[in-house]
C-alpha atoms as a PDB file:
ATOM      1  CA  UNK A   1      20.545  79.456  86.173  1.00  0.00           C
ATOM      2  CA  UNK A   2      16.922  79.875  87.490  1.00  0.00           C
ATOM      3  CA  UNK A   3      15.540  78.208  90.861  1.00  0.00           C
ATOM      4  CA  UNK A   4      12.415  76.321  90.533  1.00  0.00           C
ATOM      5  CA  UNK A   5      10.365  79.350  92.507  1.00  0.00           C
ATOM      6  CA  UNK A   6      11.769  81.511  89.644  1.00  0.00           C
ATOM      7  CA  UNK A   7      11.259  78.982  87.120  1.00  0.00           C
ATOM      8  CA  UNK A   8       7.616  79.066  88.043  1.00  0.00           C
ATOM      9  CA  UNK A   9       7.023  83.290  88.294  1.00  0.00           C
ATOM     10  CA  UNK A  10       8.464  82.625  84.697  1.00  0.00           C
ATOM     11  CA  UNK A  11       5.803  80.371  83.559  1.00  0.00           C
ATOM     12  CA  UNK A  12       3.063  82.090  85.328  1.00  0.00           C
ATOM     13  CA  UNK A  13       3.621  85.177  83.787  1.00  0.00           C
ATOM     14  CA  UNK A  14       4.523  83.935  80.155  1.00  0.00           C
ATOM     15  CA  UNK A  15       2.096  83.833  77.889  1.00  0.00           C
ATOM     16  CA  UNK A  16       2.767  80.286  76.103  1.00  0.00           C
ATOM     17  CA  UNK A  17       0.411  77.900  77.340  1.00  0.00           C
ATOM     18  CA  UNK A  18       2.376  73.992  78.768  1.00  0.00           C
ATOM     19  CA  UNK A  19       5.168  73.551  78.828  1.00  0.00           C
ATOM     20  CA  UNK A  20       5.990  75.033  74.789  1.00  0.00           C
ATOM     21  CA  UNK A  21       8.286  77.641  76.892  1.00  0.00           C
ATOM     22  CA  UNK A  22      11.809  76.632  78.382  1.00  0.00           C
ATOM     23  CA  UNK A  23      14.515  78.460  79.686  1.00  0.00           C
ATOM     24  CA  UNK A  24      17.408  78.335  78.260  1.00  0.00           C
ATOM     25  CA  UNK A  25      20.678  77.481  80.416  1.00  0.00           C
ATOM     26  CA  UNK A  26      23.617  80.038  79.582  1.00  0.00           C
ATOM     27  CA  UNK A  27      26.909  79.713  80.417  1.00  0.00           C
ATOM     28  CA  UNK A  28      28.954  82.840  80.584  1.00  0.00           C
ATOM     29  CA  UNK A  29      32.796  82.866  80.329  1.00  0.00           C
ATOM     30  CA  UNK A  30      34.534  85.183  81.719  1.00  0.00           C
ATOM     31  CA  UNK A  31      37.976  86.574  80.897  1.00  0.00           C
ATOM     32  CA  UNK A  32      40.012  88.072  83.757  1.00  0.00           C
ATOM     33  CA  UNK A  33      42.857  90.111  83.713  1.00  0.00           C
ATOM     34  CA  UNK A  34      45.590  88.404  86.212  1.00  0.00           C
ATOM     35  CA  UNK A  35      45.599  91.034  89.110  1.00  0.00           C
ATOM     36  CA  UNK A  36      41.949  90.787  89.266  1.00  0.00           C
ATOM     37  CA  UNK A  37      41.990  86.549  88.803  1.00  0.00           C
ATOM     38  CA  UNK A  38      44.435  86.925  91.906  1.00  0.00           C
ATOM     39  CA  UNK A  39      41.831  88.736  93.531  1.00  0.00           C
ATOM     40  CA  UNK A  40      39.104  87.250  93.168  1.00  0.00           C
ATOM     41  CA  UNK A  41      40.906  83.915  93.997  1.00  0.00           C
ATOM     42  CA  UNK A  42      40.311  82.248  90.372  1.00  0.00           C
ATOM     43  CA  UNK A  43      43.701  81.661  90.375  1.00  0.00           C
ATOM     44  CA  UNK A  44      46.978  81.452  92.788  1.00  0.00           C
ATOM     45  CA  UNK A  45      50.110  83.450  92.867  1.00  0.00           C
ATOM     46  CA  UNK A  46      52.655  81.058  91.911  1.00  0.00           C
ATOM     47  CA  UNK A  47      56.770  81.688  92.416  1.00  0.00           C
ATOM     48  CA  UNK A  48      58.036  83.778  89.234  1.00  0.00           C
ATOM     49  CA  UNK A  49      59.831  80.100  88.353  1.00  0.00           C
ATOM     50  CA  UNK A  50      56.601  78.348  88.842  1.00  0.00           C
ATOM     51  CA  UNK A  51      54.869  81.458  86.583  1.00  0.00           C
ATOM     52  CA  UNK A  52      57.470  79.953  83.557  1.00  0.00           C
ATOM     53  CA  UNK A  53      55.329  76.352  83.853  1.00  0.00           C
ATOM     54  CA  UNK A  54      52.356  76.487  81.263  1.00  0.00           C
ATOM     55  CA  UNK A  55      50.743  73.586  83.251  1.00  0.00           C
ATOM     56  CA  UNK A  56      52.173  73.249  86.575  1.00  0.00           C
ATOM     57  CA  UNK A  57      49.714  70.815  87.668  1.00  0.00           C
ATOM     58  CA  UNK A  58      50.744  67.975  85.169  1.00  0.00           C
ATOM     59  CA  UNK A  59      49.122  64.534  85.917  1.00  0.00           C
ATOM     60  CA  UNK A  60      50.705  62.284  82.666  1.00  0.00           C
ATOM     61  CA  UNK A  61      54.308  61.731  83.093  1.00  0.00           C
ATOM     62  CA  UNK A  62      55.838  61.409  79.151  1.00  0.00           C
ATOM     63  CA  UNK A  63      57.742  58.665  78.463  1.00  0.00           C
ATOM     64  CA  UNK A  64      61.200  60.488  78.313  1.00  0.00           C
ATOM     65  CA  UNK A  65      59.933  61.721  81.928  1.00  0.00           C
ATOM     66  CA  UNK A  66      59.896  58.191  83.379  1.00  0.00           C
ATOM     67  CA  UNK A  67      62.684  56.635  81.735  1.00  0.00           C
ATOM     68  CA  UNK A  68      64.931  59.714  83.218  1.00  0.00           C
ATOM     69  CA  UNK A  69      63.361  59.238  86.704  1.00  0.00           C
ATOM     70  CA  UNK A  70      63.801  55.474  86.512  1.00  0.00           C
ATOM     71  CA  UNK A  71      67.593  56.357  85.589  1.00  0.00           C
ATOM     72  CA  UNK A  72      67.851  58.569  88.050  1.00  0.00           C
ATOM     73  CA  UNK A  73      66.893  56.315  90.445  1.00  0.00           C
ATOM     74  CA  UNK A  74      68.996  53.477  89.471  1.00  0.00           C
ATOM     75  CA  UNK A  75      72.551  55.637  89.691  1.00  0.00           C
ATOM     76  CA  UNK A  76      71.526  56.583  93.452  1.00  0.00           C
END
């Protein structure tokens, strides 16, 4: 991703005439081994339990979920 000061040394010194030249937006992704994700605070250390949880941070309960917490409620 470009400024708009660098966006315009670009266009000054390209050779296309208007507005024919664009830059293009890139998007990089980047793979990490877990040390250096830890590091580089990507990611958090999580408890070796909480490292067994594919997605810790679930936001949908299933249905089996909810009817178990509604029966656990209920029996206390």
């Amino acid at each position: 991703m470009v400024d708009a000061s660098g966006k315009r040394d670009v266009r000054e010194a390209s050779v296309y005439e208007g507005n024919e030249f664009y830059i293009p937006k890139v998007y990089m992704k980047l793979q990490y081994c877990v040390s250096c994700a830890i590091h580089s605070k990507i990611v958090r250390v999580r408890s070796s339990s909480g490292r067994k949880e594919r997605y810790p941070n679930k936001t949908r309960k299933t249905p089996a979920d909810l009817k178990e917490e509604y029966q656990n409620a209920n029996m206390a």
